[in-house]
PDB file of N, CA and C in Angstrom:
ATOM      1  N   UNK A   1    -101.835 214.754  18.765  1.00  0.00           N
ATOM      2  CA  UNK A   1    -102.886 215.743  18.772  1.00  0.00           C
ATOM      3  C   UNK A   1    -102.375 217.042  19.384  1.00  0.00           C
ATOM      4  N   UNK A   2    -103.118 218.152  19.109  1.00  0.00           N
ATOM      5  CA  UNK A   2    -102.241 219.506  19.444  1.00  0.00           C
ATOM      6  C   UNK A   2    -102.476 219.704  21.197  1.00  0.00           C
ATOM      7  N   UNK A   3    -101.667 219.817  21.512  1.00  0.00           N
ATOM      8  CA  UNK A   3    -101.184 219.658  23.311  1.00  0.00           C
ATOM      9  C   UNK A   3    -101.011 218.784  23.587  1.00  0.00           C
ATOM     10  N   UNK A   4    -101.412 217.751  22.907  1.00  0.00           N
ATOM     11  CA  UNK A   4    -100.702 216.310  23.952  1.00  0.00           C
ATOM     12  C   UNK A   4     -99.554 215.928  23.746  1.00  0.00           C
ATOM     13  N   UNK A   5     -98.252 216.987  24.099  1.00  0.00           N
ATOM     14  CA  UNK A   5     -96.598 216.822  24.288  1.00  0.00           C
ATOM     15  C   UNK A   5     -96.713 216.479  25.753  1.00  0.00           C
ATOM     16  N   UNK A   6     -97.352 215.235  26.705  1.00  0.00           N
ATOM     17  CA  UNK A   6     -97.119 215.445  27.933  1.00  0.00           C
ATOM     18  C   UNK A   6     -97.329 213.881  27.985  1.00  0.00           C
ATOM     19  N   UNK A   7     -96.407 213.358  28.922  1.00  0.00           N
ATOM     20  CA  UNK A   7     -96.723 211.589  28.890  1.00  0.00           C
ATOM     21  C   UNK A   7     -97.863 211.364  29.344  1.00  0.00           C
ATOM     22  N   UNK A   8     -98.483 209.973  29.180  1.00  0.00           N
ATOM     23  CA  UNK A   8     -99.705 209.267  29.581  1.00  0.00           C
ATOM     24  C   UNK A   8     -99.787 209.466  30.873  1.00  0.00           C
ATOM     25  N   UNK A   9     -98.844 209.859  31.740  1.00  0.00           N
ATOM     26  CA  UNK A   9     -99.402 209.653  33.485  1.00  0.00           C
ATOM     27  C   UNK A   9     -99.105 211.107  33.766  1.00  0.00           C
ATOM     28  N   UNK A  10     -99.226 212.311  32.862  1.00  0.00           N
ATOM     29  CA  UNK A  10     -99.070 213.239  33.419  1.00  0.00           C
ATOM     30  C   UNK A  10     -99.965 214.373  33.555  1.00  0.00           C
ATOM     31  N   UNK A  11    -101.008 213.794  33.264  1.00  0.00           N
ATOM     32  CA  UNK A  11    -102.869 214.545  33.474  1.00  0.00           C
ATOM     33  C   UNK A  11    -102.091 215.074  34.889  1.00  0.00           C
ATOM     34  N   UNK A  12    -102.377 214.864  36.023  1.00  0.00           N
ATOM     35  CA  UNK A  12    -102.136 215.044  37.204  1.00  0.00           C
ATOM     36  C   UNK A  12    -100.942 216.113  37.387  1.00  0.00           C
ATOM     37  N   UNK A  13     -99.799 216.200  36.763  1.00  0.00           N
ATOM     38  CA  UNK A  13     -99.094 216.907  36.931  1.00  0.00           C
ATOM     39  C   UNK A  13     -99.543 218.458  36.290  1.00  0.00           C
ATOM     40  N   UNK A  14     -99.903 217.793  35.136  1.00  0.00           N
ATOM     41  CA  UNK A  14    -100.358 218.810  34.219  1.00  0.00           C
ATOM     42  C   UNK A  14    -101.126 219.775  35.142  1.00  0.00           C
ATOM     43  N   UNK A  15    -102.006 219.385  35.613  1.00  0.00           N
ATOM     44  CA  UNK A  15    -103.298 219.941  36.090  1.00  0.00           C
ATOM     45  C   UNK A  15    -102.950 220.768  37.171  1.00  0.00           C
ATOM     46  N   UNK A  16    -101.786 220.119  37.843  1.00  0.00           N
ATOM     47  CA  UNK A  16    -101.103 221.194  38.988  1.00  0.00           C
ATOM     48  C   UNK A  16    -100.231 222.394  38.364  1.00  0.00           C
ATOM     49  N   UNK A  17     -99.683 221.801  37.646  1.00  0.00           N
ATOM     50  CA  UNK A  17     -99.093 223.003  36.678  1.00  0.00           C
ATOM     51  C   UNK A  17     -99.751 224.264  36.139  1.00  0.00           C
ATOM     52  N   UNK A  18    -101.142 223.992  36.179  1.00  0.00           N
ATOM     53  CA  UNK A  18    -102.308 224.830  35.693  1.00  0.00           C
ATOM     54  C   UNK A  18    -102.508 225.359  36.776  1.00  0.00           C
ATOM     55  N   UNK A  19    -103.112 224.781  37.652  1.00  0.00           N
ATOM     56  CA  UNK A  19    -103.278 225.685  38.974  1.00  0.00           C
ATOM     57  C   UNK A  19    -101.993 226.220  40.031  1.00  0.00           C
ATOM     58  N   UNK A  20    -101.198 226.488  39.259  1.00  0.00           N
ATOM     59  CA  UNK A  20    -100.390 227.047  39.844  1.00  0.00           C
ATOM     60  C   UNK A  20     -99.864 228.476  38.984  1.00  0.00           C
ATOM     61  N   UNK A  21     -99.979 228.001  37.813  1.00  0.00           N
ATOM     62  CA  UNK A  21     -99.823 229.580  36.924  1.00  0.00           C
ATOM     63  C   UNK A  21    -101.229 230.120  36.390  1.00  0.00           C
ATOM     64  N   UNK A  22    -102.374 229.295  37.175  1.00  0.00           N
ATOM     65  CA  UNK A  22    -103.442 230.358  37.407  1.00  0.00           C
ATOM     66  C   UNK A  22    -104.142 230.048  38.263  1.00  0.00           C
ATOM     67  N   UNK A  23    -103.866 230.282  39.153  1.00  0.00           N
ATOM     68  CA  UNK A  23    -104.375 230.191  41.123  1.00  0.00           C
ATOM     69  C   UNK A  23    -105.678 230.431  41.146  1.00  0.00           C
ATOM     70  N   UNK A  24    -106.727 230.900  40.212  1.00  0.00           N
ATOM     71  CA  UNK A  24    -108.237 231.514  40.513  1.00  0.00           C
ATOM     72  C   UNK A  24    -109.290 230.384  39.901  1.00  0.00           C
ATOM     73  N   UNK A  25    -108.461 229.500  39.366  1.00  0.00           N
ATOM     74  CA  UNK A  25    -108.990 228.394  38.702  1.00  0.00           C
ATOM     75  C   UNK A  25    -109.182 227.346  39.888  1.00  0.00           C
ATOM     76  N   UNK A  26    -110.874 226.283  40.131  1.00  0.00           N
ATOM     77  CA  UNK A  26    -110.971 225.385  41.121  1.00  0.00           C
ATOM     78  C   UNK A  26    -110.092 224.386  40.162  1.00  0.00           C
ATOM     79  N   UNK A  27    -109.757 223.016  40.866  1.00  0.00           N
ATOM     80  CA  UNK A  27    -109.145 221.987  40.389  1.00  0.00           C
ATOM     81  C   UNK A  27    -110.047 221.566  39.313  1.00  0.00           C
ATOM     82  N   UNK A  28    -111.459 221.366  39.518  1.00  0.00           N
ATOM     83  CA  UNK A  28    -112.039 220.455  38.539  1.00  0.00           C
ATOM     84  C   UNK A  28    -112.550 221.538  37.246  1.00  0.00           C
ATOM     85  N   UNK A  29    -112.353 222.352  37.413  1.00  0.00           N
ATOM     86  CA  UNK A  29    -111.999 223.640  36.209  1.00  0.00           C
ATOM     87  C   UNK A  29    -110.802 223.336  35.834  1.00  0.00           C
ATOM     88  N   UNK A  30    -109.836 223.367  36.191  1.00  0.00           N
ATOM     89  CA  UNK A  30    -108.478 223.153  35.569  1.00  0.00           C
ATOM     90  C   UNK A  30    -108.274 221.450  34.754  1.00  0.00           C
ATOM     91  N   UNK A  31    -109.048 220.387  35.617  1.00  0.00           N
ATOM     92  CA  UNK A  31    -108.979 219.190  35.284  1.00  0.00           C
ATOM     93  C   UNK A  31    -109.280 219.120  34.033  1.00  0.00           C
ATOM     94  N   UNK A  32    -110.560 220.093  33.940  1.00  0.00           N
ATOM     95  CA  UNK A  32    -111.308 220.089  32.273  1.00  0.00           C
ATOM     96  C   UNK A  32    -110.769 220.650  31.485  1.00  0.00           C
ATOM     97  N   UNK A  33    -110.148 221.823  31.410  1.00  0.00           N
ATOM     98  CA  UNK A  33    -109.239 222.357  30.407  1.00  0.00           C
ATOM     99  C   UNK A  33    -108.011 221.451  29.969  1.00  0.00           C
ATOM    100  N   UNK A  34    -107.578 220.792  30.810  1.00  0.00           N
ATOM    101  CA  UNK A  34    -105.909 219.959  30.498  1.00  0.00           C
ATOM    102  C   UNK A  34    -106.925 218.625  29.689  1.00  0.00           C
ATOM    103  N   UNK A  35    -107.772 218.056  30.119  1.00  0.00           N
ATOM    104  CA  UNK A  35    -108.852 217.283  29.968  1.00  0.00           C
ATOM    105  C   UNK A  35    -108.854 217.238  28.146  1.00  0.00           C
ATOM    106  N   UNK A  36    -109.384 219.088  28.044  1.00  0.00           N
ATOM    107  CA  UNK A  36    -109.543 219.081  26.971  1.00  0.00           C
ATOM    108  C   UNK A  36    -109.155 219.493  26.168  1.00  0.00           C
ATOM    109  N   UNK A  37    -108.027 220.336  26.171  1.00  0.00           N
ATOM    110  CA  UNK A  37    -106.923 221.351  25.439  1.00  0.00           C
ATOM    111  C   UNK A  37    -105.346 220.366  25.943  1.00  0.00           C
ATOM    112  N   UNK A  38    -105.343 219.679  26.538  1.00  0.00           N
ATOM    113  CA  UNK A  38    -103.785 219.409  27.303  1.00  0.00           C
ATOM    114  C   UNK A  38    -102.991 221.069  27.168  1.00  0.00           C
ATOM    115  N   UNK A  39    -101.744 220.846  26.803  1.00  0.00           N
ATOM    116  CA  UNK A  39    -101.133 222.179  27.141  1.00  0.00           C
ATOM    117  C   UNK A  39    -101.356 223.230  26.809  1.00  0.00           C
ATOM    118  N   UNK A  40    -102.343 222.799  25.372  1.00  0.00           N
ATOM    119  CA  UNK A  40    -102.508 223.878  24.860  1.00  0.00           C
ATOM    120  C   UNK A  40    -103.676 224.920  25.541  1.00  0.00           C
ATOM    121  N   UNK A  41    -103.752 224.697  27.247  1.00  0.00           N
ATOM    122  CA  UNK A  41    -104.844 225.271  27.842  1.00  0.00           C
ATOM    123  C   UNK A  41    -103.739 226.262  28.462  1.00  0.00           C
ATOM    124  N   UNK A  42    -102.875 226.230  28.479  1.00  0.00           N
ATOM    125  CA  UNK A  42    -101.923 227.547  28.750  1.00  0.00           C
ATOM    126  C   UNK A  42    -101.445 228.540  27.434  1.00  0.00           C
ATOM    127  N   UNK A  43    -101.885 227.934  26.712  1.00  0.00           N
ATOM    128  CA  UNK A  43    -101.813 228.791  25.553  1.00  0.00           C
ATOM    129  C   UNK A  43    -103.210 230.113  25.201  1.00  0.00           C
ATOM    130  N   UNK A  44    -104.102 229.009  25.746  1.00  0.00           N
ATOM    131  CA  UNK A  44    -105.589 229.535  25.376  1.00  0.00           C
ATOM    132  C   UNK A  44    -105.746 230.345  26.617  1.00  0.00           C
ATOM    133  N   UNK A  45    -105.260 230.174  27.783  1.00  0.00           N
ATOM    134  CA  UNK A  45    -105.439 230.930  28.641  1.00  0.00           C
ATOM    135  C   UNK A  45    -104.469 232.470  28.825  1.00  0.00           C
ATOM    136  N   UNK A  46    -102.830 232.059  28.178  1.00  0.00           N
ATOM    137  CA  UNK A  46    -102.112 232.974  28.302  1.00  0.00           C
ATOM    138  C   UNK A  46    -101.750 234.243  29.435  1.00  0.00           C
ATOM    139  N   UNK A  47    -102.207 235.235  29.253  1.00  0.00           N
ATOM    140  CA  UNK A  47    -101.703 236.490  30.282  1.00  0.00           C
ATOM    141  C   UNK A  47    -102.811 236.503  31.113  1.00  0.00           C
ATOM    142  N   UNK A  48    -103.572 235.643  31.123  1.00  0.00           N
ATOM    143  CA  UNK A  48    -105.044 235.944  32.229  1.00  0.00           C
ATOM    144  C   UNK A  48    -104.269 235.797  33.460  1.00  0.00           C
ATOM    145  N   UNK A  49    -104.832 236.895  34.248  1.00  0.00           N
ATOM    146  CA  UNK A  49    -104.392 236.697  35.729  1.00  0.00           C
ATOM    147  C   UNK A  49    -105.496 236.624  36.474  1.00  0.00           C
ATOM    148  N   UNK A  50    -106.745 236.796  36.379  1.00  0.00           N
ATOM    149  CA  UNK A  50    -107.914 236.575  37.181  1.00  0.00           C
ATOM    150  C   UNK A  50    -109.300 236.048  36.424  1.00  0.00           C
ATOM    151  N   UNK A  51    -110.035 235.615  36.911  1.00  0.00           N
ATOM    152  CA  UNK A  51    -111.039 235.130  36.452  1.00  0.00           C
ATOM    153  C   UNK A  51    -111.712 235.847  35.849  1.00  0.00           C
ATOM    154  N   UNK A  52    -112.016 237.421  35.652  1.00  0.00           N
ATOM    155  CA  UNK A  52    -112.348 238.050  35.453  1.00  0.00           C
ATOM    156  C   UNK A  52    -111.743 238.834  33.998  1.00  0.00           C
ATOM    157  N   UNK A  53    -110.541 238.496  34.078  1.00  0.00           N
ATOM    158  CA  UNK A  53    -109.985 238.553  32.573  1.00  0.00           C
ATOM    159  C   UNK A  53    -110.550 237.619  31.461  1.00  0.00           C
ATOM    160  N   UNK A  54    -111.216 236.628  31.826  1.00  0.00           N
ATOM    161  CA  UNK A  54    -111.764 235.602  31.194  1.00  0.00           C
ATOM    162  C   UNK A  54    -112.889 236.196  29.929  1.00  0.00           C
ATOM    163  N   UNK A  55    -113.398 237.196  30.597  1.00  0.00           N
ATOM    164  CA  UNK A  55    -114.893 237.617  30.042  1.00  0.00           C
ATOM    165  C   UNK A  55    -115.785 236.766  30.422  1.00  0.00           C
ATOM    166  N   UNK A  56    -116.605 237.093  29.692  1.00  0.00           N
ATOM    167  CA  UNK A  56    -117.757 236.353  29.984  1.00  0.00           C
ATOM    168  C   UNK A  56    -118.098 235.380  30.824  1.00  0.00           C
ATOM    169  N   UNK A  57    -118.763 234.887  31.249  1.00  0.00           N
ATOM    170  CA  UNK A  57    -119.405 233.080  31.690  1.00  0.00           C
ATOM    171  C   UNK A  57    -120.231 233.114  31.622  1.00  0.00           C
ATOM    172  N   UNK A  58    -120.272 231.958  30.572  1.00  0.00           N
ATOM    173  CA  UNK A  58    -121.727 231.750  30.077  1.00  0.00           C
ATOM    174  C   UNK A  58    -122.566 230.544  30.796  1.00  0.00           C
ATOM    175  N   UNK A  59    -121.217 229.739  31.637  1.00  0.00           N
ATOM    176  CA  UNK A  59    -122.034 229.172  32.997  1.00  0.00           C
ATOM    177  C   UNK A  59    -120.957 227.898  33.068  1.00  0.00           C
ATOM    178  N   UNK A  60    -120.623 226.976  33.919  1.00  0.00           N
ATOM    179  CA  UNK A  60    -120.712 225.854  33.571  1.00  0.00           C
ATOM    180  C   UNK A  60    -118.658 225.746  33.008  1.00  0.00           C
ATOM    181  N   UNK A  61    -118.442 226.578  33.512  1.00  0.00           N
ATOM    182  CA  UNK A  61    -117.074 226.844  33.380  1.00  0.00           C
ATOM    183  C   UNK A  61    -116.453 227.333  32.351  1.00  0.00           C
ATOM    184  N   UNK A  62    -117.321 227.722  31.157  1.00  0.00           N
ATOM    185  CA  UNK A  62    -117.017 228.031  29.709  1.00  0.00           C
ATOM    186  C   UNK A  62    -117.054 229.416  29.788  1.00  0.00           C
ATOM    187  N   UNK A  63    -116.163 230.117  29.005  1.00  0.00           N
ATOM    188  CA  UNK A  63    -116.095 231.831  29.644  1.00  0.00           C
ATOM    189  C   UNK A  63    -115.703 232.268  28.191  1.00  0.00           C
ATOM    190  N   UNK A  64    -115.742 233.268  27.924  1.00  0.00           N
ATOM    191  CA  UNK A  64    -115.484 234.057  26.333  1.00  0.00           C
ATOM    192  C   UNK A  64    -113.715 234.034  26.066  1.00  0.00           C
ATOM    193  N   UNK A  65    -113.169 233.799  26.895  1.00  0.00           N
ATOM    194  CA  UNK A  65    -111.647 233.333  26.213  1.00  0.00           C
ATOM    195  C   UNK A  65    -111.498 232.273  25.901  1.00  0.00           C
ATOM    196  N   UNK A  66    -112.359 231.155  26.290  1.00  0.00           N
ATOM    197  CA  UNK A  66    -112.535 229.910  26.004  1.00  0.00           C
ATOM    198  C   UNK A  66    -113.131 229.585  24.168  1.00  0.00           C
ATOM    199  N   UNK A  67    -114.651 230.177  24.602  1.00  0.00           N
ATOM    200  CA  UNK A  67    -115.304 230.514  23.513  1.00  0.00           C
ATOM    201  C   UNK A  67    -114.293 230.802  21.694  1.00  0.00           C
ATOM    202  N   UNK A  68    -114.102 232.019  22.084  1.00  0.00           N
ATOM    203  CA  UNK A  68    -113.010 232.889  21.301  1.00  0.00           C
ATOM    204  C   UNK A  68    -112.032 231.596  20.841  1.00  0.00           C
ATOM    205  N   UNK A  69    -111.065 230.916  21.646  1.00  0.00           N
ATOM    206  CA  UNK A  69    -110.199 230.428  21.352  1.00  0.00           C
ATOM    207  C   UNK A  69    -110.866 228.853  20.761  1.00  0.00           C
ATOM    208  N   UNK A  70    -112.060 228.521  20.671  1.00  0.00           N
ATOM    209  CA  UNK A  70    -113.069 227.511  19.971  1.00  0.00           C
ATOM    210  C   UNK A  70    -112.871 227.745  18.789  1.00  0.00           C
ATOM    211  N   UNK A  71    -113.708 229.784  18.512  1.00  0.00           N
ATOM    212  CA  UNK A  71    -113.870 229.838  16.829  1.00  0.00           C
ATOM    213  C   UNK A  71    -112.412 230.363  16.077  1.00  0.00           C
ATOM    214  N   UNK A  72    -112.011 230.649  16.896  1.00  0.00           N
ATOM    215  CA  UNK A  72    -110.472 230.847  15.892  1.00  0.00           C
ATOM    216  C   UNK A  72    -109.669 229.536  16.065  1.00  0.00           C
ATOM    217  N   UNK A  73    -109.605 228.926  17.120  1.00  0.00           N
ATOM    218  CA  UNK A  73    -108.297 227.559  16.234  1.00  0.00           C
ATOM    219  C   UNK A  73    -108.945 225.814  16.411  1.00  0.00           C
ATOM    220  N   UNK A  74    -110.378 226.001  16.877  1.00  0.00           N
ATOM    221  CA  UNK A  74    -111.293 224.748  16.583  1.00  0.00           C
ATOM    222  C   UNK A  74    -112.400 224.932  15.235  1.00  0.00           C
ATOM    223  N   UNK A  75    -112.328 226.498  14.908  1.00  0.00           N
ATOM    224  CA  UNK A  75    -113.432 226.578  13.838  1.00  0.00           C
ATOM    225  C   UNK A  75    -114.778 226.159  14.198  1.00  0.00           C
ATOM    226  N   UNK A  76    -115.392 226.820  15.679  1.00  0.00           N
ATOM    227  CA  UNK A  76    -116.388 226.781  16.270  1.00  0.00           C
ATOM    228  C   UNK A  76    -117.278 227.497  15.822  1.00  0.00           C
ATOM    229  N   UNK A  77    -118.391 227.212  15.004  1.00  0.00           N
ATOM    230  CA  UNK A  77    -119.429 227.809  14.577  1.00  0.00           C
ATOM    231  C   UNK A  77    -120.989 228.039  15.103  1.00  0.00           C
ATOM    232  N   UNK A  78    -121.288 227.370  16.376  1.00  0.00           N
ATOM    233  CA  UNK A  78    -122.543 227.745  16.927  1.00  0.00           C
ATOM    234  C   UNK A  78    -122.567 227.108  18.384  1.00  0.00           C
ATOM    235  N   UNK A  79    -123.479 227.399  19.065  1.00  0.00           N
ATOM    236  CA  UNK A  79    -122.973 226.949  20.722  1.00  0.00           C
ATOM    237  C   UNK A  79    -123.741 225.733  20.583  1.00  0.00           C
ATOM    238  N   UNK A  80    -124.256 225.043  19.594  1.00  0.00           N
ATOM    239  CA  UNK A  80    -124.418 223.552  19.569  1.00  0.00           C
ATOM    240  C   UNK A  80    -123.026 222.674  19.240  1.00  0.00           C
ATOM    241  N   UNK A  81    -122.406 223.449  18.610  1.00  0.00           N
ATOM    242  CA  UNK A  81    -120.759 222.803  18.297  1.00  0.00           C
ATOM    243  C   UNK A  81    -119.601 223.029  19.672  1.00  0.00           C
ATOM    244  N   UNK A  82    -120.076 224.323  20.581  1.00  0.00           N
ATOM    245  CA  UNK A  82    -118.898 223.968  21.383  1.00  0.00           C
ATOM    246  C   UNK A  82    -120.001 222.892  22.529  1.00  0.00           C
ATOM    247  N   UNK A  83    -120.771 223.026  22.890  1.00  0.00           N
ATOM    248  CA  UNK A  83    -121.855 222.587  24.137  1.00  0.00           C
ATOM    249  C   UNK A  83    -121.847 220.824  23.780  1.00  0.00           C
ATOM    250  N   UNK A  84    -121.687 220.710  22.579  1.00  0.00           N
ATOM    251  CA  UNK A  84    -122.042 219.238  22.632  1.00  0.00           C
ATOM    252  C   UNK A  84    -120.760 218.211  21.697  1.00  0.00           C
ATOM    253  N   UNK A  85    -120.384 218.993  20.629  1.00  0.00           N
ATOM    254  CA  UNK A  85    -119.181 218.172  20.223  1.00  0.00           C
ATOM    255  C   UNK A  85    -117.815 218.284  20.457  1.00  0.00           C
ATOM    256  N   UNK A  86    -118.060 219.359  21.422  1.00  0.00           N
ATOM    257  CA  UNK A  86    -116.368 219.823  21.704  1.00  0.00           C
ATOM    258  C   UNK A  86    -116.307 219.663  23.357  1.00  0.00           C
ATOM    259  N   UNK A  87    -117.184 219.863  23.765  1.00  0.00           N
ATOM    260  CA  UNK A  87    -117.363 220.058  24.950  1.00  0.00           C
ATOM    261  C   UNK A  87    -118.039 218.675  26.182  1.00  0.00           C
ATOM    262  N   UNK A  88    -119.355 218.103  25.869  1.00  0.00           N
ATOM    263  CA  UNK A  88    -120.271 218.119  26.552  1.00  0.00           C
ATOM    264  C   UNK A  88    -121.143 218.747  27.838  1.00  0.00           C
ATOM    265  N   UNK A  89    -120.617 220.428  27.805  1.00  0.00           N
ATOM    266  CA  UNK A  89    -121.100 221.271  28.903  1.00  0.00           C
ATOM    267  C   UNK A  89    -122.352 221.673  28.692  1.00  0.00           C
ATOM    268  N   UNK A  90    -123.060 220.869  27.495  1.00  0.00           N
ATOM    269  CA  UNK A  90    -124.773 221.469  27.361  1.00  0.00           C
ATOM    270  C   UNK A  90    -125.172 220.600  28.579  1.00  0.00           C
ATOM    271  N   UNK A  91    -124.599 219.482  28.704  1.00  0.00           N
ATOM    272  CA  UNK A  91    -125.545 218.751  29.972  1.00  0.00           C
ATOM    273  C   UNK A  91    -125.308 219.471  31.544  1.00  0.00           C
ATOM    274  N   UNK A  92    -124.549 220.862  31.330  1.00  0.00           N
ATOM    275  CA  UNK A  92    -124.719 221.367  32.891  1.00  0.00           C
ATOM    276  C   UNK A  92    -125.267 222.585  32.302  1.00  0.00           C
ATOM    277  N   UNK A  93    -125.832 223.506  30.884  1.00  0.00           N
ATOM    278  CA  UNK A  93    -126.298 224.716  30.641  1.00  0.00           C
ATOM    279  C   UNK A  93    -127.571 224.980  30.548  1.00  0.00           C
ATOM    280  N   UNK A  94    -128.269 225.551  30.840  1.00  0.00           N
ATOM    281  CA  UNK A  94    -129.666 225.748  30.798  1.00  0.00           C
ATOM    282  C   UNK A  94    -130.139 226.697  29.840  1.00  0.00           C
ATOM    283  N   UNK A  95    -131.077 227.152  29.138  1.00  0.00           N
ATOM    284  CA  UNK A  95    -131.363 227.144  27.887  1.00  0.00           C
ATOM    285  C   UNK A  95    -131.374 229.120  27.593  1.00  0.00           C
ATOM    286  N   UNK A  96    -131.445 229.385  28.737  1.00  0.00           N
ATOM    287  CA  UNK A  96    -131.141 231.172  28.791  1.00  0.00           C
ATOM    288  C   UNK A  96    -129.326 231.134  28.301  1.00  0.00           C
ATOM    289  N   UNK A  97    -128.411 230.297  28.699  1.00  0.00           N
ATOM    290  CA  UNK A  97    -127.327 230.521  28.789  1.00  0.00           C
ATOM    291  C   UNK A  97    -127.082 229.662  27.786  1.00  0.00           C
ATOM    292  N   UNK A  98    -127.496 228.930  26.944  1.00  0.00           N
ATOM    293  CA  UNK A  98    -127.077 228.372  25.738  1.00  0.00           C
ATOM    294  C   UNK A  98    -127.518 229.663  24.919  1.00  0.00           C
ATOM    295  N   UNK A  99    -128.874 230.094  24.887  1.00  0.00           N
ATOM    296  CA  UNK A  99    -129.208 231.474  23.998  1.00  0.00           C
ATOM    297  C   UNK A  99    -127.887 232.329  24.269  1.00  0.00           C
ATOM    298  N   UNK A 100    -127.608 232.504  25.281  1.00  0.00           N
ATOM    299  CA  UNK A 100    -126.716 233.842  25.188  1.00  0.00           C
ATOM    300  C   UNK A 100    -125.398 233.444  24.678  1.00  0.00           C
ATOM    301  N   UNK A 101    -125.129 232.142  24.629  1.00  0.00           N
ATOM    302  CA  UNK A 101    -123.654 231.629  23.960  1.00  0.00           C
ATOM    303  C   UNK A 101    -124.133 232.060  22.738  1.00  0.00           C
ATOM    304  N   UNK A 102    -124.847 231.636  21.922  1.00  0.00           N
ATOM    305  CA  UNK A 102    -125.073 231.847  20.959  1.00  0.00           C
ATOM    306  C   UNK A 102    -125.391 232.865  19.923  1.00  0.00           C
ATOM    307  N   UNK A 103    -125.865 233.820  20.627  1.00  0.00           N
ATOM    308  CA  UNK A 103    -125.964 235.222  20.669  1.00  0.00           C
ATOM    309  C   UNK A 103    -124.415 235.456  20.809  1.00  0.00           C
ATOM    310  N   UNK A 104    -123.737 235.472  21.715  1.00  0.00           N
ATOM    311  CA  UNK A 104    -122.351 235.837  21.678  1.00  0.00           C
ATOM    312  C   UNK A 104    -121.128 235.293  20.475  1.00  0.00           C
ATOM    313  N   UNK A 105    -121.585 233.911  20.055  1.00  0.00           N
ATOM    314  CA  UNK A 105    -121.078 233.601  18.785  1.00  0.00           C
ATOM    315  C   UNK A 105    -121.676 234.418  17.238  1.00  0.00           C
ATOM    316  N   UNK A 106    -122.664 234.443  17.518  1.00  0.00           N
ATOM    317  CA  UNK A 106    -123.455 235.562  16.440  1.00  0.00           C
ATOM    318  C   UNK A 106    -122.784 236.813  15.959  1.00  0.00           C
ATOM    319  N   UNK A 107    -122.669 237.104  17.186  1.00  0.00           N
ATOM    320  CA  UNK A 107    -122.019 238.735  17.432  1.00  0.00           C
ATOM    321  C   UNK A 107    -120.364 238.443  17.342  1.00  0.00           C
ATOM    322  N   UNK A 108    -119.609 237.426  16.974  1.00  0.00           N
ATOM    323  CA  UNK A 108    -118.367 237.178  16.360  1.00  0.00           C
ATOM    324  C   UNK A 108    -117.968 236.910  15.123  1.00  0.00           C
ATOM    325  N   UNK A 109    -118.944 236.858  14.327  1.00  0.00           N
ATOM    326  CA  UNK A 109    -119.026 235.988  12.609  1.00  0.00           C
ATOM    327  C   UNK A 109    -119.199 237.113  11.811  1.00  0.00           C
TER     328      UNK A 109
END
């Protein structure tokens, strides 16, 4: 599968590897990206140096570089597709911030 070039016991390493070439990230933010991208969460993340390069947050750890990198190389088409089949972060979003994902995917198509 695309990022998983990393052995079975190396979640853990991985994840330090992440928080170390991006220091603004908590652990269990980083856990979820390797979680769910494996390496390819250094790809999706690239030249970001602060959290704030991210864009957006739409809550819940999901941020518009995230987003972005859904509809161009997952073919993410509505924030019911990243929130619940790509993700499961609808069970921490509340329904102002699912509207505005969605609205923000709107405004990308």
């Amino acid at each position: 599968m695309p990022g998983g070039d990393f052995p079975v016991n190396g979640v853990s390493d991985l994840i330090l590897d992440l928080l170390r070439d991006y220091p603004f990230l908590s652990e269990k933010w980083a856990a979820r990206l390797v979680k769910a991208y494996g390496r390819e969460a250094f790809e999706m993340l690239g030249s970001v140096r602060s959290e704030d390069d991210l864009g957006i947050n739409f809550g819940a750890t999901l941020t518009q570089k995230e987003v972005e990198w859904l509809i161009r190389e997952e073919f993410a088409t509505s924030a019911e597709d990243i929130l619940w089949r790509r993700s499961k972060l609808g069970l921490r979003m509340g329904a102002l911030q699912v509207k505005n994902l969605q609205n923000f995917i709107a405004s990308q198509t």
